[in-house]
N, C-alpha and C. Protein backbone atom coordinates (compact mmCIF):
# COMPACT_ATOMS: atom_id res chain seq x y z
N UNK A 1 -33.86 146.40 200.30
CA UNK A 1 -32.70 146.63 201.12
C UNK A 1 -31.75 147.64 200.48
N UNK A 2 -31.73 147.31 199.39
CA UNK A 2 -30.44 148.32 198.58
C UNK A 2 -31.17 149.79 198.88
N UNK A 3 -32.54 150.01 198.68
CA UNK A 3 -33.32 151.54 198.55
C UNK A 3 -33.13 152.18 200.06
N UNK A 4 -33.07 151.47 201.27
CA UNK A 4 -32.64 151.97 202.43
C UNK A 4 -30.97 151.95 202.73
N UNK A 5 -30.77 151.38 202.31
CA UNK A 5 -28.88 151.74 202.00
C UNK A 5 -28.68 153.33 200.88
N UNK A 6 -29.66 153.07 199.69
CA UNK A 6 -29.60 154.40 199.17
C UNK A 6 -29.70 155.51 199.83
N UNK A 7 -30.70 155.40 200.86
CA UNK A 7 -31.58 156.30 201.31
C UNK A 7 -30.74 156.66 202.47
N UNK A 8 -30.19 156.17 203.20
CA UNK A 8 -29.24 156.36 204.41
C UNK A 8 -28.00 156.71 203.55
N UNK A 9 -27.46 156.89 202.53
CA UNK A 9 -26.38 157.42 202.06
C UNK A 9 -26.63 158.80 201.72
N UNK A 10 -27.69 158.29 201.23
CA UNK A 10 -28.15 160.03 201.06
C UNK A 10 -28.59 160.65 202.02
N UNK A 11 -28.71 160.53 203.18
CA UNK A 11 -29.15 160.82 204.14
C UNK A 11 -28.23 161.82 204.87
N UNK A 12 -27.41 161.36 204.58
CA UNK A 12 -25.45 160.86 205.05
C UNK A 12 -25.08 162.22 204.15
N UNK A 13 -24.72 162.22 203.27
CA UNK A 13 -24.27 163.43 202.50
C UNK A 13 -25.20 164.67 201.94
N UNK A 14 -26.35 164.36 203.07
CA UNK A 14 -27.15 165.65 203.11
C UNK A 14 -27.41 166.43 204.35
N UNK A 15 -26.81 165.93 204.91
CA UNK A 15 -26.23 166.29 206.21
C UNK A 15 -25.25 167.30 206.33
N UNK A 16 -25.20 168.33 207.42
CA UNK A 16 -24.46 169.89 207.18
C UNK A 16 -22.99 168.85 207.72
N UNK A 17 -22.41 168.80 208.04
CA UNK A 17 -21.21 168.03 208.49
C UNK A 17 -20.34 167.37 207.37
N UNK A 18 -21.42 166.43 207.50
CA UNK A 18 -20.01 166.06 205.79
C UNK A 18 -20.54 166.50 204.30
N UNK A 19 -21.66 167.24 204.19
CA UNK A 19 -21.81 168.13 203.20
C UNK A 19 -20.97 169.74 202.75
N UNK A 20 -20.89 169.83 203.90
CA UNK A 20 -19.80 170.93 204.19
C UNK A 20 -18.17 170.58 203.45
N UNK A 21 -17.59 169.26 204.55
CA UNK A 21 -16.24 169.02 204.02
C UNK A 21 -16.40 168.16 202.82
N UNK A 22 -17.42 167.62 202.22
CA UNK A 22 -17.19 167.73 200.95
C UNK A 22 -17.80 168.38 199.45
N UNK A 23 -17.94 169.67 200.14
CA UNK A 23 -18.00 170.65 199.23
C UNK A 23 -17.01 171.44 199.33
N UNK A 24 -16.46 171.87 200.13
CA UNK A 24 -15.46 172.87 200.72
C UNK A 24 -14.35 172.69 199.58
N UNK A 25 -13.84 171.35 199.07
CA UNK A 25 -13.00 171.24 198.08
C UNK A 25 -13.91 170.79 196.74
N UNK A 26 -13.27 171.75 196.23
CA UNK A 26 -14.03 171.38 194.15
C UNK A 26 -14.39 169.81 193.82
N UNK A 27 -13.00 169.71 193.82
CA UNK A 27 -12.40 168.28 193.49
C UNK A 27 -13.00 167.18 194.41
N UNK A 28 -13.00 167.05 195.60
CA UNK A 28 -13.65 166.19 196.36
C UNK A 28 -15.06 166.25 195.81
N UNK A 29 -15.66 167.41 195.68
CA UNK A 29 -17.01 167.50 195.58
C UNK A 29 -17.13 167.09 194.13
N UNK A 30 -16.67 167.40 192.68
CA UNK A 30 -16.81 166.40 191.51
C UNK A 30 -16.18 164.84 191.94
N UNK A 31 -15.51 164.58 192.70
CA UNK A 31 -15.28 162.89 192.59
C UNK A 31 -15.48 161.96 193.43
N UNK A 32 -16.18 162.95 194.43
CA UNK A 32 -16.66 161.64 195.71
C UNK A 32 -18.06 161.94 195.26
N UNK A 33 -18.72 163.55 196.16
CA UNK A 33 -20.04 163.47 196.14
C UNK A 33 -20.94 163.35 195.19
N UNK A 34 -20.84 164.14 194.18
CA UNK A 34 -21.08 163.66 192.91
C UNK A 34 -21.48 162.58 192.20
N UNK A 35 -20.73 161.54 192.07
CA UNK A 35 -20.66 160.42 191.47
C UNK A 35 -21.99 159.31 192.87
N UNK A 36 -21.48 159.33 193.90
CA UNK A 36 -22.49 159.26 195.19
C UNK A 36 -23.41 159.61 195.46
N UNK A 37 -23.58 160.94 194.82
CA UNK A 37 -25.23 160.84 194.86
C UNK A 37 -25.97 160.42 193.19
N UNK A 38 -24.93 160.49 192.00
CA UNK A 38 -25.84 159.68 191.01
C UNK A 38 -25.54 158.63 191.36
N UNK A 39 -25.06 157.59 192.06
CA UNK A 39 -25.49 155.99 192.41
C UNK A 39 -26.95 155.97 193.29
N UNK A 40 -27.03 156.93 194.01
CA UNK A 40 -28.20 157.00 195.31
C UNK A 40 -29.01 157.01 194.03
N UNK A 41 -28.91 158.10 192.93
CA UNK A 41 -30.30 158.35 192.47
C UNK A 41 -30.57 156.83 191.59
N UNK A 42 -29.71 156.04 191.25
CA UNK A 42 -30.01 154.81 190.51
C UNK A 42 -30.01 153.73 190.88
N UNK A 43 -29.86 154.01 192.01
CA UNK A 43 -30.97 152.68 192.82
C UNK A 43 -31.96 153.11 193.37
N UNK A 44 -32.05 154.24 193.72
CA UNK A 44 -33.95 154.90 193.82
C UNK A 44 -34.54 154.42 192.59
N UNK A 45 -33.92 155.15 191.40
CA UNK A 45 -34.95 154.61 190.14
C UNK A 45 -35.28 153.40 190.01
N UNK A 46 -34.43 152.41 190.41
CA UNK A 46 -34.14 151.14 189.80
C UNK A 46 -35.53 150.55 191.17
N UNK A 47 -35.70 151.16 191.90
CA UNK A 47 -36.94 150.75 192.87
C UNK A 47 -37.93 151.51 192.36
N UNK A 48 -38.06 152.28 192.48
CA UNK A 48 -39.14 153.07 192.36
C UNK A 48 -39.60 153.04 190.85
N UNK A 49 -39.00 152.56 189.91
CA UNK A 49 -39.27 152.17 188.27
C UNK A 49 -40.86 151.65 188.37
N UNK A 50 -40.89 150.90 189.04
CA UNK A 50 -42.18 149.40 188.81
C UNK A 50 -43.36 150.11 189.27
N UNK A 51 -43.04 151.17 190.12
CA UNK A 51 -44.40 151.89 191.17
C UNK A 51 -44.46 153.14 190.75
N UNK A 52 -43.91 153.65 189.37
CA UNK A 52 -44.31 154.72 188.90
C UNK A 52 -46.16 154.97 188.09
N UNK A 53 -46.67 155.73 188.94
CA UNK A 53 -47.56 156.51 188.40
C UNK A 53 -47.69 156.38 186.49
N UNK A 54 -48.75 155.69 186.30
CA UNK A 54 -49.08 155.73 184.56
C UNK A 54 -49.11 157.23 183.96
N UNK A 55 -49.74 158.26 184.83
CA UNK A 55 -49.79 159.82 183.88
C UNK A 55 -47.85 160.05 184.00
N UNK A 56 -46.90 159.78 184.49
CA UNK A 56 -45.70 160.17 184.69
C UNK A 56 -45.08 159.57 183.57
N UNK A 57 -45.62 158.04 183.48
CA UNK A 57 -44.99 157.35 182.08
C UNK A 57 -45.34 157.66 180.84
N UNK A 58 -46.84 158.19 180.81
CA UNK A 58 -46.98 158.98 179.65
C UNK A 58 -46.38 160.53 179.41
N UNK A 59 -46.47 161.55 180.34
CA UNK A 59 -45.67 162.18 180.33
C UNK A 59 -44.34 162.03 180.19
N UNK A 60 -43.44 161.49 180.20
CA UNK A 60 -42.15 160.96 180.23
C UNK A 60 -42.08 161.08 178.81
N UNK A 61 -42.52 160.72 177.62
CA UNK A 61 -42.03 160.74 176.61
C UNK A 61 -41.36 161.99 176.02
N UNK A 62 -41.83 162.84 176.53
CA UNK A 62 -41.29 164.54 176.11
C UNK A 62 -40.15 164.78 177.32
N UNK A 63 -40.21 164.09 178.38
CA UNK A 63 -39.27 164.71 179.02
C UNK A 63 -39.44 165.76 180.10
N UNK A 64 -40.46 165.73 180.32
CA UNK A 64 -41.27 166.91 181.48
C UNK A 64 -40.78 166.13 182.64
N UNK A 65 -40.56 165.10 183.22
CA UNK A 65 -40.32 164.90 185.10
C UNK A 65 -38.73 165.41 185.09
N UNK A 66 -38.10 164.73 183.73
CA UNK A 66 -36.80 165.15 184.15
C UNK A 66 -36.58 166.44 184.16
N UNK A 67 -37.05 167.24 182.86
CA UNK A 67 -36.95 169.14 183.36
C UNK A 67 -36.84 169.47 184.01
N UNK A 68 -38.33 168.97 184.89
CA UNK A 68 -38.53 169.48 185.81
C UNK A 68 -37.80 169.27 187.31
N UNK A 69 -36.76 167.86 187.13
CA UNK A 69 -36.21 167.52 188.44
C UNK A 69 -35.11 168.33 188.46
N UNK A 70 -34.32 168.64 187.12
CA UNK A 70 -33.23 169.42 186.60
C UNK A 70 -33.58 170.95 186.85
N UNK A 71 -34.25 171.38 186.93
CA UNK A 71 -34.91 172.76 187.26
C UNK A 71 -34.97 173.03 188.71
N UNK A 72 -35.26 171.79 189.26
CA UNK A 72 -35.48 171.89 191.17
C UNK A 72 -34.17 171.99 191.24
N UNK A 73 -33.32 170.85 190.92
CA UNK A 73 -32.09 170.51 191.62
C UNK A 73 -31.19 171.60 191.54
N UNK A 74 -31.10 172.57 190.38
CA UNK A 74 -30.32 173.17 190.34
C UNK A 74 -30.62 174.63 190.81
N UNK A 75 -31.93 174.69 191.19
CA UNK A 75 -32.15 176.55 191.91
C UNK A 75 -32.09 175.77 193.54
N UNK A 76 -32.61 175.24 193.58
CA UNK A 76 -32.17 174.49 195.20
C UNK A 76 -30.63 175.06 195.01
N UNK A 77 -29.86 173.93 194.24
CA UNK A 77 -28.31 174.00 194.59
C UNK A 77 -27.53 175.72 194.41
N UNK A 78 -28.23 176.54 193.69
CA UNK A 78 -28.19 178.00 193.19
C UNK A 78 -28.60 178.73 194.64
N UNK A 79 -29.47 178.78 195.20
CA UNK A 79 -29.86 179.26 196.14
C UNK A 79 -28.92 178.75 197.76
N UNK A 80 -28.69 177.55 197.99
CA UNK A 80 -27.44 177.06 198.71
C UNK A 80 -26.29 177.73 198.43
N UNK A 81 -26.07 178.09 197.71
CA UNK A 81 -24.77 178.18 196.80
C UNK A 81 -24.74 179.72 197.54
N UNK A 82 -25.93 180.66 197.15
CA UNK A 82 -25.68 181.89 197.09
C UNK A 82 -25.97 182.07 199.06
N UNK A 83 -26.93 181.26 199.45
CA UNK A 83 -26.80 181.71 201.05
C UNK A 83 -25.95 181.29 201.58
N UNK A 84 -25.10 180.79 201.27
CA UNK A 84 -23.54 180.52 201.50
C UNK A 84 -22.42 181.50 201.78
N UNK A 85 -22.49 182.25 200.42
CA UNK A 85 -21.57 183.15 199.68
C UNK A 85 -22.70 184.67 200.82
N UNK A 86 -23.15 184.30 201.01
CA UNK A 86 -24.01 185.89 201.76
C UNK A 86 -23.87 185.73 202.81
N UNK A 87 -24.23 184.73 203.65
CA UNK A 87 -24.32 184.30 204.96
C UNK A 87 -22.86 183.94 205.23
C-alpha cells in the first residue's frame, strides 16, 4: 500500500502542472519537491529491497547502480533544464 501511495506521489510531481509551479521557485523546489521525492524514493527502496536481483547485490558493493542512477538523474534533469531555457 505505502509503494502505490509512493508511486501516485510521484506520479503527482511528475506531472507538467505542478512540476512546473514547483520548480518555477528555487526555494519551493529545494523544500517541498525535493525532500518529496527522496521520501518516494525510500519507500520504493524499502519495497523493492527484498526483490532485488542477486547480480545487483553483488554489484552494489562498489557502487555501480547508484552511479549509475546519479548519472541518469542528473543528464535527464540537465537536459530538462536546458529544453527549458531554449524552448
Amino acid at each position: 500500500m505505502k509503494a502505490l501511495a509512493a508511486l501516485a506521489l510521484w506520479m503527482i510531481l511528475w506531472r507538467s502542472p505542478p512540476r512546473v509551479a514547483l520548480e518555477s521557485d528555487m526555494a519551493v523546489h529545494m523544500t517541498v519537491q525535493l525532500p518529496l521525492l527522496a521520501r518516494v524514493c525510500l519507500v520504493l527502496a524499502s519495497v523493492l529491497r527484498p526483490r532485488e536481483p542477486r547480480w545487483l547485490i553483488e554489484a552494489n558493493w562498489i557502487g555501480i547502480p547508484e552511479l549509475l542512477a546519479i548519472v541518469l538523474v542528473t543528464s535527464f534533469d540537465a537536459a530538462a533544464y536546458a529544453r527549458r531555457r531554449i524552448g
